[in-house]
PDB file of N, CA and C in Angstrom:
ATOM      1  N   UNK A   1     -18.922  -4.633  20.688  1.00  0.00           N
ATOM      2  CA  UNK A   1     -17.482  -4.616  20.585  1.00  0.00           C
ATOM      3  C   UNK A   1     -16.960  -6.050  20.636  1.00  0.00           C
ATOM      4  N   UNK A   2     -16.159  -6.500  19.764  1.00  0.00           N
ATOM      5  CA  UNK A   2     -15.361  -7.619  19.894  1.00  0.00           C
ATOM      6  C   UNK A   2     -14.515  -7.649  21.019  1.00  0.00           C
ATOM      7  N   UNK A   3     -14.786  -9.301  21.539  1.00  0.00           N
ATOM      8  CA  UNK A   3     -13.877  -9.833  22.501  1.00  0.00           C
ATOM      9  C   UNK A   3     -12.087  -9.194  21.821  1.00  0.00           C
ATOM     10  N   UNK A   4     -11.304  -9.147  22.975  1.00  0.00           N
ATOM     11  CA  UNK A   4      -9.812  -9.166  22.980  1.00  0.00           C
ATOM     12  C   UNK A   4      -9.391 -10.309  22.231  1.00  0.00           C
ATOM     13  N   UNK A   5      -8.061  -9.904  21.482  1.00  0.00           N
ATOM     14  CA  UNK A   5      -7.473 -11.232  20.746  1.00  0.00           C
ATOM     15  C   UNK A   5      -6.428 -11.403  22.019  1.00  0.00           C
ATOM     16  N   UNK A   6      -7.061 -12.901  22.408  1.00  0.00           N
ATOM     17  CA  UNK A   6      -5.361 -13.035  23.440  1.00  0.00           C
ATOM     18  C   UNK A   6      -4.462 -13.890  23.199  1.00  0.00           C
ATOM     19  N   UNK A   7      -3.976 -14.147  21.860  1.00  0.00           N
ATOM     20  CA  UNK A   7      -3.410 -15.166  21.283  1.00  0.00           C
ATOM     21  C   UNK A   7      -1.486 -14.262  20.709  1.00  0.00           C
ATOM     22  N   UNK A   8      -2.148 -12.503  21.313  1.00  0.00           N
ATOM     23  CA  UNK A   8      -1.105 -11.646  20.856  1.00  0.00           C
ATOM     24  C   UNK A   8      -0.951 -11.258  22.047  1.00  0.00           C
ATOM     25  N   UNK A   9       0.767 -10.967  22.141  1.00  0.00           N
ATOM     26  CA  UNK A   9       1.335 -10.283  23.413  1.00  0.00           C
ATOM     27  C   UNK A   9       0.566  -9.011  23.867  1.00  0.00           C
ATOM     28  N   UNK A  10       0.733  -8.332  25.057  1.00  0.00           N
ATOM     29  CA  UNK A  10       0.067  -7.329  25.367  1.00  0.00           C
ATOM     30  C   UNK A  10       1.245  -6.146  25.199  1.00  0.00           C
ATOM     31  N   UNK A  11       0.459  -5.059  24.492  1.00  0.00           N
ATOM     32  CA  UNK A  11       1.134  -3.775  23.806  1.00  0.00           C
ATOM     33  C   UNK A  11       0.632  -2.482  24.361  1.00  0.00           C
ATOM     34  N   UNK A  12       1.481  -1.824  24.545  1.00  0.00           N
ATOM     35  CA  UNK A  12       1.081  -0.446  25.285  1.00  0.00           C
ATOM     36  C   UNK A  12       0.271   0.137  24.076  1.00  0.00           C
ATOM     37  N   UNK A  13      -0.938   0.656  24.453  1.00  0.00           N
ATOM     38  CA  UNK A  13      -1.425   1.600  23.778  1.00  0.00           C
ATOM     39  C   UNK A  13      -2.104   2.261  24.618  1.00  0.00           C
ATOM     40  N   UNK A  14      -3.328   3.509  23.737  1.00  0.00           N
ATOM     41  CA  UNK A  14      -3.863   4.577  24.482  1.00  0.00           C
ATOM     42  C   UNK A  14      -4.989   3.503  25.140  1.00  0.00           C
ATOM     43  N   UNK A  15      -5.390   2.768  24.662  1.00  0.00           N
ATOM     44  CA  UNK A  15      -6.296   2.127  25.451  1.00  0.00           C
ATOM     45  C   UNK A  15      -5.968   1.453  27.099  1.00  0.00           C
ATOM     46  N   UNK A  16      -4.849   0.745  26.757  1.00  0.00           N
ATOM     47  CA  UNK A  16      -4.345   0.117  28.169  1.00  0.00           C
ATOM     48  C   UNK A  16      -4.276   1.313  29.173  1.00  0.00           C
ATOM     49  N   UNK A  17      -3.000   1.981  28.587  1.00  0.00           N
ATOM     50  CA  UNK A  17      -2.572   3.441  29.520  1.00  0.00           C
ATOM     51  C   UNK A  17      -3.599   4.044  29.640  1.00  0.00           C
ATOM     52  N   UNK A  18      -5.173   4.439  29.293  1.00  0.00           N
ATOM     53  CA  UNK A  18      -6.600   5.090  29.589  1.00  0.00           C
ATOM     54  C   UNK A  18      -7.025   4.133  30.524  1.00  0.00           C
ATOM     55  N   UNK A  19      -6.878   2.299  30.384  1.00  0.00           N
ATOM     56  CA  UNK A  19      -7.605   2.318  31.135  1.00  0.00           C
ATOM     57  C   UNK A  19      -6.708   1.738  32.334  1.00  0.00           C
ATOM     58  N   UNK A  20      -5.491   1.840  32.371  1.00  0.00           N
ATOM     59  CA  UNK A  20      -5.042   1.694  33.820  1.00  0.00           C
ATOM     60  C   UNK A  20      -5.146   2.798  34.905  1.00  0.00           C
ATOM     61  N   UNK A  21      -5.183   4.130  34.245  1.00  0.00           N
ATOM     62  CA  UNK A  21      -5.101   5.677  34.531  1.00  0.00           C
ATOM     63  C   UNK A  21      -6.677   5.322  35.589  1.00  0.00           C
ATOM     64  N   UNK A  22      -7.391   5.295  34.591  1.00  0.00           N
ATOM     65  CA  UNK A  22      -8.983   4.867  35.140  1.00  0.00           C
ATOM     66  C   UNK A  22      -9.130   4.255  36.225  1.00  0.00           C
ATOM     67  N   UNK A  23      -8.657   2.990  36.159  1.00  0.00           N
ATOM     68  CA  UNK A  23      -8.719   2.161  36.901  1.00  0.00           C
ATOM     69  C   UNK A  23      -8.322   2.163  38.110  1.00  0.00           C
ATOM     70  N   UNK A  24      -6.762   2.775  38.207  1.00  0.00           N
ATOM     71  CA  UNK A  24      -6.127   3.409  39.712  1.00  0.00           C
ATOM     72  C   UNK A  24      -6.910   4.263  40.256  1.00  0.00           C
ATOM     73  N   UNK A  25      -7.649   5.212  39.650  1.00  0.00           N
ATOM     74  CA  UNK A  25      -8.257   6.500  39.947  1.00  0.00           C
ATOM     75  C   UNK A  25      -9.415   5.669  40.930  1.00  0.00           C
ATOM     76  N   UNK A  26     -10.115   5.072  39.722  1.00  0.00           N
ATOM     77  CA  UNK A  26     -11.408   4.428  40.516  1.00  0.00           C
ATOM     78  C   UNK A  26     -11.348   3.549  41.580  1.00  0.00           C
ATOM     79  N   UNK A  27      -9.981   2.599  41.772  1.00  0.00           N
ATOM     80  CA  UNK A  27     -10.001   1.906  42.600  1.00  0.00           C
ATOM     81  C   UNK A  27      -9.322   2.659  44.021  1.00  0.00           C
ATOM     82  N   UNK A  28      -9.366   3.754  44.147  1.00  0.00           N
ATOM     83  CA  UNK A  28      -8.512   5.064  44.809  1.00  0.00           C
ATOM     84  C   UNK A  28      -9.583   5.286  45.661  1.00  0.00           C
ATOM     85  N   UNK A  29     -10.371   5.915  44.697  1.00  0.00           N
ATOM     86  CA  UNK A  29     -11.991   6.495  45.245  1.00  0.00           C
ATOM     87  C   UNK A  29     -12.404   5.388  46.289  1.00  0.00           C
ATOM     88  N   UNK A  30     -12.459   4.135  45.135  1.00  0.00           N
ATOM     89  CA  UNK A  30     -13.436   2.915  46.042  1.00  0.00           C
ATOM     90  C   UNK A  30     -12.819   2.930  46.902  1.00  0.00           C
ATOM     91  N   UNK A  31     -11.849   2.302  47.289  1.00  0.00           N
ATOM     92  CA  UNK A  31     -10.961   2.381  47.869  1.00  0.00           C
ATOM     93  C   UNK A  31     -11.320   2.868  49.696  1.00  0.00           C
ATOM     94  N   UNK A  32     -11.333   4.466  49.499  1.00  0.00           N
ATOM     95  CA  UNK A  32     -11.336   5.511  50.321  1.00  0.00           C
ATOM     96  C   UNK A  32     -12.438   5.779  50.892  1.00  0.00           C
ATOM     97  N   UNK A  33     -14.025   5.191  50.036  1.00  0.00           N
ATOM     98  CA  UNK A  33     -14.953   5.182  50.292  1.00  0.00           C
ATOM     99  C   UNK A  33     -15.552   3.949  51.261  1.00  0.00           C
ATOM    100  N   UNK A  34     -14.847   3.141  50.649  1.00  0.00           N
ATOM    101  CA  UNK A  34     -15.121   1.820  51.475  1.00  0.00           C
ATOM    102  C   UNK A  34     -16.033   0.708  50.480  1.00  0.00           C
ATOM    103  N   UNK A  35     -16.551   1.033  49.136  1.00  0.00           N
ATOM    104  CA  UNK A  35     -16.798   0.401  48.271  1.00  0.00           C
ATOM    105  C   UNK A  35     -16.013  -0.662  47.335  1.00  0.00           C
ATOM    106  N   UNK A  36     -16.599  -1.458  46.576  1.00  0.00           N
ATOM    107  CA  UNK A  36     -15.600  -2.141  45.735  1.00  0.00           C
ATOM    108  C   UNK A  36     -15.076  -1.564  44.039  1.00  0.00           C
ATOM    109  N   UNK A  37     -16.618  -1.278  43.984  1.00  0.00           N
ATOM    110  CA  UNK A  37     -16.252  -0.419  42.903  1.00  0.00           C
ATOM    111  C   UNK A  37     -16.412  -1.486  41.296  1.00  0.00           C
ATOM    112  N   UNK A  38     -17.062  -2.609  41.503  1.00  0.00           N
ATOM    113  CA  UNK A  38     -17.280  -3.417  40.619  1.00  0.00           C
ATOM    114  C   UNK A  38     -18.172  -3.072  39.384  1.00  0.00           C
ATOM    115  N   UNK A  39     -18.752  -2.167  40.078  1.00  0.00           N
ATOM    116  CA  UNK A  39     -20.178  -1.347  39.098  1.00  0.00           C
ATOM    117  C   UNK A  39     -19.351  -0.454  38.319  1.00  0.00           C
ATOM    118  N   UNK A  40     -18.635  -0.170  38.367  1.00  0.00           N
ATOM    119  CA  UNK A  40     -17.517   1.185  37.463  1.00  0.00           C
ATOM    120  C   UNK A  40     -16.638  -0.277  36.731  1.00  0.00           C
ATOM    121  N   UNK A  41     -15.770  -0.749  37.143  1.00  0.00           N
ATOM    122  CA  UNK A  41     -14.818  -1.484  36.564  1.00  0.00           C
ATOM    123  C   UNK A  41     -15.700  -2.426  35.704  1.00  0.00           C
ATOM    124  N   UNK A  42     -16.161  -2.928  35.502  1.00  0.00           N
ATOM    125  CA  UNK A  42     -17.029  -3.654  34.368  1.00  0.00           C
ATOM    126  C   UNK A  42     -17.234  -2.881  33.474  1.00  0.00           C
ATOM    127  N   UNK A  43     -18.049  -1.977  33.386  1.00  0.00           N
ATOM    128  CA  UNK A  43     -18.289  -1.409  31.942  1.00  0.00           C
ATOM    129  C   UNK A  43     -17.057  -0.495  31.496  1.00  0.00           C
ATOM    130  N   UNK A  44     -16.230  -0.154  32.663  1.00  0.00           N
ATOM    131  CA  UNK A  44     -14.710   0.852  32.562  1.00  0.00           C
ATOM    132  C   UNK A  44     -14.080  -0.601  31.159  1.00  0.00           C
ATOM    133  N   UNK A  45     -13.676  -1.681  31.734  1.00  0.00           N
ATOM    134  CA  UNK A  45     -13.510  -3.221  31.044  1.00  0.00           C
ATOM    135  C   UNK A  45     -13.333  -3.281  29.574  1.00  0.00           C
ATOM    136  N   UNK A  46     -14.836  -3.241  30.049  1.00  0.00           N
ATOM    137  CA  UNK A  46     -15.890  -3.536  28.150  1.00  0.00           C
ATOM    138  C   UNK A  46     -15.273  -2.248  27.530  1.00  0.00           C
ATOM    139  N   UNK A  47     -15.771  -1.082  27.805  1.00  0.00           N
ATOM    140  CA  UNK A  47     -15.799   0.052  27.204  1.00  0.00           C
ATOM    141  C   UNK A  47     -14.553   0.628  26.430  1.00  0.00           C
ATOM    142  N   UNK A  48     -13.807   0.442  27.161  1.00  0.00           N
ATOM    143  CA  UNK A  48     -12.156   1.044  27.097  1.00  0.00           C
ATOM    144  C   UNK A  48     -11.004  -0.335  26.945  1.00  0.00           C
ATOM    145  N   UNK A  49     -11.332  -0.868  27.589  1.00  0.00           N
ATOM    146  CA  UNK A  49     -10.044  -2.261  27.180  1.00  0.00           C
ATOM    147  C   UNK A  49     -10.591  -3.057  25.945  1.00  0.00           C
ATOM    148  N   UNK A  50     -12.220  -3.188  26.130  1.00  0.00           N
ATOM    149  CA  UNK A  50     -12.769  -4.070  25.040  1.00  0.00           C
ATOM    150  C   UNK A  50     -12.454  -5.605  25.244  1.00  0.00           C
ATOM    151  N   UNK A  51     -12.624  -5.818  26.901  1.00  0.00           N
ATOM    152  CA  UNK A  51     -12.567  -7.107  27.408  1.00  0.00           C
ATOM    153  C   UNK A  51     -13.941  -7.452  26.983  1.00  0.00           C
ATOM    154  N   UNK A  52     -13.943  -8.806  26.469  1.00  0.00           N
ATOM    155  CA  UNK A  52     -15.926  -9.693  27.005  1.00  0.00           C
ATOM    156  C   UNK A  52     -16.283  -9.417  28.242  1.00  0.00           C
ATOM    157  N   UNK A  53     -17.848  -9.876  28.490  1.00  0.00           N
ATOM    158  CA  UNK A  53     -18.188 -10.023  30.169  1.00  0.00           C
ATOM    159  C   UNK A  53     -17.517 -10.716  30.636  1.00  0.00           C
ATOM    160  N   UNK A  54     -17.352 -11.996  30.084  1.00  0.00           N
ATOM    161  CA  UNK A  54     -16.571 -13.032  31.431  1.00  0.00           C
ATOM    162  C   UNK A  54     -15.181 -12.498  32.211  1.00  0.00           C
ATOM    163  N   UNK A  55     -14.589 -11.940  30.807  1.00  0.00           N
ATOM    164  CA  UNK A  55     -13.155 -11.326  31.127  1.00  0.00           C
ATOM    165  C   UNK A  55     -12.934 -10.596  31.870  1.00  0.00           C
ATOM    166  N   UNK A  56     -13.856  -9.091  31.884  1.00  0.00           N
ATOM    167  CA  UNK A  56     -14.128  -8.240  32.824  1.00  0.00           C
ATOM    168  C   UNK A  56     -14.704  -8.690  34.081  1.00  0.00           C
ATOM    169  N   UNK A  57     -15.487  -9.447  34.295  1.00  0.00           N
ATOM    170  CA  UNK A  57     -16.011  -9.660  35.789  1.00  0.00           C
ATOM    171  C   UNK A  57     -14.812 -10.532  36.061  1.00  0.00           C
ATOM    172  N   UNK A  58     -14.145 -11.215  35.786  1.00  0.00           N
ATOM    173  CA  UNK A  58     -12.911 -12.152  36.387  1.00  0.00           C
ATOM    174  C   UNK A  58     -12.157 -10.600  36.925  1.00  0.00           C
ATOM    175  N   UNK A  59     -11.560  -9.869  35.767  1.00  0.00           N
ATOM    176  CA  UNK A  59     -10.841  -9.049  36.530  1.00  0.00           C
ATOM    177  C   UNK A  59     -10.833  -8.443  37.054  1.00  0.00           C
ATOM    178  N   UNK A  60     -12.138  -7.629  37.356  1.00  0.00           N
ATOM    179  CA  UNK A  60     -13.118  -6.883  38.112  1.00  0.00           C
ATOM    180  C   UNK A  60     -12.815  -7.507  39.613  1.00  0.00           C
ATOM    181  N   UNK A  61     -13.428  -8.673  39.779  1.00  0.00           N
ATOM    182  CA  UNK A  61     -12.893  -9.499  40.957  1.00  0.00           C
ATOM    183  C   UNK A  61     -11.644  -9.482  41.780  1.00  0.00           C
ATOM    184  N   UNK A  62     -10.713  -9.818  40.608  1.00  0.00           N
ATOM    185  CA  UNK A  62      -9.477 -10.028  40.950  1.00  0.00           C
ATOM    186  C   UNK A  62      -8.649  -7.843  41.775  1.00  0.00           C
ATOM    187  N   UNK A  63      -9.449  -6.998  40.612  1.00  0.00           N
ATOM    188  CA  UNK A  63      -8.992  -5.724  41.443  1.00  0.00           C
ATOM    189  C   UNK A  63      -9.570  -4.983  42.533  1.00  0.00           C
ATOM    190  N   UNK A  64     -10.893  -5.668  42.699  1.00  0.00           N
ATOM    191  CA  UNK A  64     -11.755  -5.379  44.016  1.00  0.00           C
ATOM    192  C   UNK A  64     -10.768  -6.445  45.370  1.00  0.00           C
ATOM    193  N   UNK A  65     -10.377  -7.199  45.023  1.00  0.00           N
ATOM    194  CA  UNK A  65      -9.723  -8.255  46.125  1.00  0.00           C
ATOM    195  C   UNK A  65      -8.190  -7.314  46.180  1.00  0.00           C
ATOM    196  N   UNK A  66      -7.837  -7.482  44.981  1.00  0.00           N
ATOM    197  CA  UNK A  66      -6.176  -6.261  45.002  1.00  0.00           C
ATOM    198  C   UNK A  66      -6.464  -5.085  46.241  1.00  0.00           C
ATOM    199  N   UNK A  67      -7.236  -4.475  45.965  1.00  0.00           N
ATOM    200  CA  UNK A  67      -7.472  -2.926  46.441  1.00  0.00           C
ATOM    201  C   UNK A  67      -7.918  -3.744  48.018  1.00  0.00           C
ATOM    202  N   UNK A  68      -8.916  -4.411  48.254  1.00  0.00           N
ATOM    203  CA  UNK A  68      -9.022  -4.988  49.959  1.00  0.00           C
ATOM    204  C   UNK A  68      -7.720  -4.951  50.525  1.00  0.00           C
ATOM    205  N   UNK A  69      -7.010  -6.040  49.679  1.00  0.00           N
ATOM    206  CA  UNK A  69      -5.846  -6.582  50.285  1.00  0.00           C
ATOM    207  C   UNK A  69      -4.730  -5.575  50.632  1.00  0.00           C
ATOM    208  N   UNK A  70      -5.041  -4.367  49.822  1.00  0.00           N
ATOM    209  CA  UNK A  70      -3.600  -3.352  49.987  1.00  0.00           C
ATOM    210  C   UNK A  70      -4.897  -2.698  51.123  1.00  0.00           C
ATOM    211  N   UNK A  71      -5.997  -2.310  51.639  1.00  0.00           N
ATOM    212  CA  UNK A  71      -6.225  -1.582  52.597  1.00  0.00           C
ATOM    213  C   UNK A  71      -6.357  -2.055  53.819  1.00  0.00           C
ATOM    214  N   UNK A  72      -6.501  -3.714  53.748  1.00  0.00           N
ATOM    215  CA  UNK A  72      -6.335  -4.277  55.124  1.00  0.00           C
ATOM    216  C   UNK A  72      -4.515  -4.019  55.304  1.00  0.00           C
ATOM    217  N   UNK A  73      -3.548  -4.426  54.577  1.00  0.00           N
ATOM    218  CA  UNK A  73      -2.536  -4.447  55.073  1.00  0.00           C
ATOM    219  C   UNK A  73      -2.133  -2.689  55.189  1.00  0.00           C
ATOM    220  N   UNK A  74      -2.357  -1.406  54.597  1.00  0.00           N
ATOM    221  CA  UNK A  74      -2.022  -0.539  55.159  1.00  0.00           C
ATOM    222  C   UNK A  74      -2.641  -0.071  56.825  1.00  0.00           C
TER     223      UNK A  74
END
């Protein structure tokens, strides 16, 4: 699958809205489990957004730290 063009604004489609749906879900689970959940969100990434690796493990990162940060502060 081709890298993302990011040279264009970001546009709602079925892809984004699939994979934000996803993404809340999974980071819910992890979440609740006590996992990060990095092993799902990477290929969730690639698969469905059609981020590169680098792209996906950056953001992968960045929503494993999101999801900490909202369960230490609840």
């Amino acid at each position: 699958m081709d890298a993302m063009d990011t040279s264009t604004p970001f546009t709602v489609d079925w892809h984004s809205l699939c994979t934000i749906a996803i993404v809340l879900t999974v980071g819910s689970v992890a979440a609740s489990a006590g996992v990060g959940g990095g092993a799902i969100f990477i290929p969730l990434l690639q698969a469905v957004a059609g981020f590169g690796l680098k792209d996906s493990t950056a953001l992968s990162q960045a929503l494993i730290t999101a999801g900490s940060l909202v369960t230490v502060a609840l």
